[in-house]
Protein backbone atom coordinates (compact mmCIF):
# COMPACT_ATOMS: atom_id res chain seq x y z
CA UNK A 1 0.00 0.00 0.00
CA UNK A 2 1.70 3.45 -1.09
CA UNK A 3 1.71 6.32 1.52
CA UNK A 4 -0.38 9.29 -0.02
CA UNK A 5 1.76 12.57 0.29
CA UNK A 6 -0.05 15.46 1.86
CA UNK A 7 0.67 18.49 0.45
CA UNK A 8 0.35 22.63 1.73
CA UNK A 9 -3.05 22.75 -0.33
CA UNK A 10 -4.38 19.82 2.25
CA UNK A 11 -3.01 21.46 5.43
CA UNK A 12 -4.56 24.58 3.98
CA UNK A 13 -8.15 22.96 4.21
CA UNK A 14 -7.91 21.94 7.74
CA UNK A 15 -9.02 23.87 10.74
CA UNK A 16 -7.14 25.51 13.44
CA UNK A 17 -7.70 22.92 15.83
CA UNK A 18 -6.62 20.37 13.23
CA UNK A 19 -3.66 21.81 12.25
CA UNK A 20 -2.35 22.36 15.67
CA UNK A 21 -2.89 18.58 15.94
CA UNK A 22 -1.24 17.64 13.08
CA UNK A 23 1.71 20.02 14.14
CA UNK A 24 2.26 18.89 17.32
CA UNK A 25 2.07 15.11 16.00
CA UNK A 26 4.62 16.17 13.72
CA UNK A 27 6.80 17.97 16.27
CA UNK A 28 6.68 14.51 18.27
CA UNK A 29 7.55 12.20 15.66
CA UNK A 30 10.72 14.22 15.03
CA UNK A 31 11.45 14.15 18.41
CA UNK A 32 11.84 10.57 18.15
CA UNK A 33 13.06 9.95 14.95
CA UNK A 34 16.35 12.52 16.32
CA UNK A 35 16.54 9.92 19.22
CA UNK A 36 16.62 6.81 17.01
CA UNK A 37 19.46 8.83 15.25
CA UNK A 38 21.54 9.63 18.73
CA UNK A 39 20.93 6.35 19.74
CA UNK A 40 22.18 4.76 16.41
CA UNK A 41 18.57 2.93 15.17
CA UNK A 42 18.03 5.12 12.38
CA UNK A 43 18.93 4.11 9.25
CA UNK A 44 18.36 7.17 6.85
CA UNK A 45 18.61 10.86 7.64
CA UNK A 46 16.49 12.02 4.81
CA UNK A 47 13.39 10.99 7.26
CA UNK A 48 14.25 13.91 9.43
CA UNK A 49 14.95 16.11 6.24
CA UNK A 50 11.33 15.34 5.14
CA UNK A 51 9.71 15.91 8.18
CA UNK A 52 11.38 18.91 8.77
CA UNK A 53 10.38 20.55 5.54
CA UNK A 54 6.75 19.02 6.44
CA UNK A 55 6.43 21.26 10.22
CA UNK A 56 7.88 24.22 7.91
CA UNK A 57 5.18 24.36 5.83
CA UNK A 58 2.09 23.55 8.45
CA UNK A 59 4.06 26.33 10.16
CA UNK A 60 3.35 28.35 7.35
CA UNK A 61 0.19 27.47 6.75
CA UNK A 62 -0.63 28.44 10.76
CA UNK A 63 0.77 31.60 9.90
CA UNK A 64 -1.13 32.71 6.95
CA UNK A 65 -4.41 31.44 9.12
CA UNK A 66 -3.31 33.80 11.83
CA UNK A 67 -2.51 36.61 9.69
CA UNK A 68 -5.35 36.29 7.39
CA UNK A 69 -7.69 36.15 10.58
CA UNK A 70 -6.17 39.54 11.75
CA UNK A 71 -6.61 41.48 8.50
CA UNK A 72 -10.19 40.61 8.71
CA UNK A 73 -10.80 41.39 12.34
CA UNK A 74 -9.19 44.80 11.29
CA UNK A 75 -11.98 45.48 8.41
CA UNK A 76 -14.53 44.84 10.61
């Protein structure tokens, strides 16, 4: 069974709540996976590449929520 990549367009579609989730999920999993490397398990660094460039852009995506949020609470 192949792993479906998510992409910035499906972080972009989830809620706040959701997101944070997802982040924090994220933020855990890396965590470990920089364990498994200090401890010697891992067996390919381009996991924690990858992951790294996936928190960037839910990061990102957070961002433009909170910003986007502000410029309308400003019009109002």
């Amino acid at each position: 069974m192949a792993k479906t990549k998510t992409t910035i367009a499906d972080y972009r579609k989830l809620d706040d709540k959701a997101l944070l989730k997802e982040l924090a999920n994220a933020r855990a999993k890396l965590q470990d996976l920089k364990n498994q490397l200090t401890i010697g398990k891992l067996k390919s660094y381009h996991q924690i590449k990858a992951l790294r460039r996936t928190i960037a852009q839910m990061e990102t995506v957070h961002n433009e929520k909170i910003l986007l949020e502000a410029i309308q609470h400003g019009e109002s």
